[in-house]
Protein backbone atom coordinates (compact mmCIF):
# COMPACT_ATOMS: atom_id res chain seq x y z
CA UNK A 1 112.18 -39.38 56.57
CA UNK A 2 112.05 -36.02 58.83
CA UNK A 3 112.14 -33.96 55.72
CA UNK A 4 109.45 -36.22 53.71
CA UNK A 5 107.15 -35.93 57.23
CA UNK A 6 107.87 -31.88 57.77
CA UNK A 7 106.67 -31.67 53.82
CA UNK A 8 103.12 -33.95 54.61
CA UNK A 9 102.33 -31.65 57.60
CA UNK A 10 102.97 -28.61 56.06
CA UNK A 11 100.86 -29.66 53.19
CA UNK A 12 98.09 -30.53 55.11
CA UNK A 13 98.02 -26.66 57.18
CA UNK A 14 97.57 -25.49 54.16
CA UNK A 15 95.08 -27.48 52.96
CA UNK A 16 93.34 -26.94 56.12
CA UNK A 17 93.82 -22.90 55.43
CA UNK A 18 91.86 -23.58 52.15
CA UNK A 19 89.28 -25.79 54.06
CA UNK A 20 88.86 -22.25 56.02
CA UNK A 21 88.92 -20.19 52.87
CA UNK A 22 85.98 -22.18 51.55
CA UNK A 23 83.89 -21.32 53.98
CA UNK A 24 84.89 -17.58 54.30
CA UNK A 25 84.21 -17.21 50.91
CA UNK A 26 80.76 -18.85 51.83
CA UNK A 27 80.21 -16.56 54.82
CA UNK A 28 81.24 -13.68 52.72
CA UNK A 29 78.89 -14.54 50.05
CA UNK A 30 75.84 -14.59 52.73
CA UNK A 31 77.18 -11.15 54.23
CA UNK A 32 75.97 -9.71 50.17
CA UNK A 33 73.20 -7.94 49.70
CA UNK A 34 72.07 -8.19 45.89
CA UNK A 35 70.86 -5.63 43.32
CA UNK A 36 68.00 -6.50 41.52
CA UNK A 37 69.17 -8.09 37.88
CA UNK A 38 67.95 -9.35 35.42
CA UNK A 39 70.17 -12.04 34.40
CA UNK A 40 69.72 -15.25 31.72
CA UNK A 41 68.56 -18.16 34.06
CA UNK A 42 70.96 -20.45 32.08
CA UNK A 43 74.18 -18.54 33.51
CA UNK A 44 74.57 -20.27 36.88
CA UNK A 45 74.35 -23.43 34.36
CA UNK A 46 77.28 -22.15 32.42
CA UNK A 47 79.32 -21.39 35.18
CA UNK A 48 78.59 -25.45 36.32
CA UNK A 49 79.93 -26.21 32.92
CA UNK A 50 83.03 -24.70 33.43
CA UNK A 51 83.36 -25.50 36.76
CA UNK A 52 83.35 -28.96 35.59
CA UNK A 53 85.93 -28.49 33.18
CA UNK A 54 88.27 -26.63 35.99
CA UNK A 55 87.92 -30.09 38.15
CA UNK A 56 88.31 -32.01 35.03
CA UNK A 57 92.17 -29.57 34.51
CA UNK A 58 92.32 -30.40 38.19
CA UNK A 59 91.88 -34.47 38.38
CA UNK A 60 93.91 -34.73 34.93
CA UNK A 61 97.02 -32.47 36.62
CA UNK A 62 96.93 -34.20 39.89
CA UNK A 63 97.33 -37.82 37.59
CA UNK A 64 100.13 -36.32 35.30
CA UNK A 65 101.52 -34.53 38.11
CA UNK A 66 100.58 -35.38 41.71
CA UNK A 67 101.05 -39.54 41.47
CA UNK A 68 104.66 -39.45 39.16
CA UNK A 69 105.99 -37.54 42.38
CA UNK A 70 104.49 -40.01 45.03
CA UNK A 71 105.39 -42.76 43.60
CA UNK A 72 108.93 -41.15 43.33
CA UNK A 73 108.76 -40.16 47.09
CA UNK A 74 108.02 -43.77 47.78
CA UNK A 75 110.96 -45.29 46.17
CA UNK A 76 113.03 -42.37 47.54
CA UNK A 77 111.30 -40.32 50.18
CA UNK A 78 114.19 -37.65 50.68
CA UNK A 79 114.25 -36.76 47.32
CA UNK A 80 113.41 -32.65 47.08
CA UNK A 81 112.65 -32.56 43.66
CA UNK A 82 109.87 -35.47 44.47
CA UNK A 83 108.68 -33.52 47.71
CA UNK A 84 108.31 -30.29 45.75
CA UNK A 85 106.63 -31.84 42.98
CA UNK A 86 104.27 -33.63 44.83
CA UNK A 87 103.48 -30.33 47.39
CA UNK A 88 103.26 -27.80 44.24
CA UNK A 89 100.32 -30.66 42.80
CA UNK A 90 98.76 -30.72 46.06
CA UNK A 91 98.42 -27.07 46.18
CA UNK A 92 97.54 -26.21 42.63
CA UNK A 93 94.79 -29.17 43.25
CA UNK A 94 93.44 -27.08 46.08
CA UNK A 95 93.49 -23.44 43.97
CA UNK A 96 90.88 -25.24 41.24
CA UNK A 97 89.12 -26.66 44.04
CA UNK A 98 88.71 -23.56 45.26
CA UNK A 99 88.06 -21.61 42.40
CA UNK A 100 84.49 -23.65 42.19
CA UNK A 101 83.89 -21.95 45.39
CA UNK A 102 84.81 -18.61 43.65
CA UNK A 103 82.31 -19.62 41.07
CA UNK A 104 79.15 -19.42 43.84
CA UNK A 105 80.78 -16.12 45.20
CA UNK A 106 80.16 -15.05 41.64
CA UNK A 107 76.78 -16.97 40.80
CA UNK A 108 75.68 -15.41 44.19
CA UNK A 109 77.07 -11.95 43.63
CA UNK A 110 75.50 -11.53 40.16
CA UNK A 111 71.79 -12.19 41.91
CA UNK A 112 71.15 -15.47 42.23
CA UNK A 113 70.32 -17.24 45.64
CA UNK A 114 72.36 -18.97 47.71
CA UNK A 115 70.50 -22.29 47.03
CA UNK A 116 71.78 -21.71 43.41
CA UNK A 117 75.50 -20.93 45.00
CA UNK A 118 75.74 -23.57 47.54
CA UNK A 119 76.07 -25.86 45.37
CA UNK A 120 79.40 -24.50 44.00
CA UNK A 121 80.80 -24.19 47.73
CA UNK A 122 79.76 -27.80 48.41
CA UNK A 123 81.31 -29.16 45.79
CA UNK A 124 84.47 -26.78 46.18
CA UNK A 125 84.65 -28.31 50.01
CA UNK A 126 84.03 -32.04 49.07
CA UNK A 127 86.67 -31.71 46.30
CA UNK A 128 89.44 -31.03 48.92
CA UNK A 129 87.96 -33.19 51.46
CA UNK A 130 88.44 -35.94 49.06
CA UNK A 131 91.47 -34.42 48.14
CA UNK A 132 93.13 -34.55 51.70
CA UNK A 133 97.21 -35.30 50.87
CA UNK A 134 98.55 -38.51 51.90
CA UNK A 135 100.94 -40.30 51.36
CA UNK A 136 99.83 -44.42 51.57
CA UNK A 137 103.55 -46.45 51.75
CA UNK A 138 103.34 -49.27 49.03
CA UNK A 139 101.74 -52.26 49.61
């Protein structure tokens, strides 16, 4: 159970490092000044659209992915193969959670305001809050 435990915490620092990134991203974003631009007021739209299909890649990986090796780390939690499956889900989770973030540094960037762009870091930071790894022992 050391090993299984040593995996969990380690997982967690670095979803806690991509808590952090979120909002230097967002700070970063703020630090911009923009260049006038004229661009189509639908964009920031179509970025939302395929933000919503990267969480949608995201949710559907972490289901064909993420539970398989959980479940397998409950029936046999020193199993590497398990552990590495399950921390290599966890982590790709948190890259298309953050990559919705990456979306408001670019909805931002391209001259749009920040109360356009929030709403991408938002949802970027509540994604991996609600995606904090655990592992629940079976009821």
């Amino acid at each position: 159970m050391p090993a299984l435990k040593e995996t969990l915490r380690n997982v967690r620092l670095v979803h806690l490092g991509f808590l952090a990134l979120v909002a230097v991203v967002f700070l970063a974003a703020t630090q911009i000044r923009q260049q006038p631009r004229t661009m189509p007021v639908f964009f920031p739209a179509v970025l939302a659209f395929v933000a919503l299909a990267d969480i949608g890649v995201a949710t559907l990986l972490r289901v064909q992915r993420l539970k398989p090796a959980a479940e397998r780390l409950r029936a046999s939690p020193e199993d590497p193969r398990a552990q590495r499956d399950w921390r290599n889900g966890n982590i790709l989770s948190f890259v298309f959670a953050l990559t919705t973030a990456l979306f408001g540094m670019v909805t931002h960037v391209l001259g749009f305001s920040m109360n356009v762009a929030a709403w991408f870091f938002v949802t970027s930071f509540l994604l991996l809050l609600l995606w904090w790894p655990r592992l629940e022992p079976q009821p």
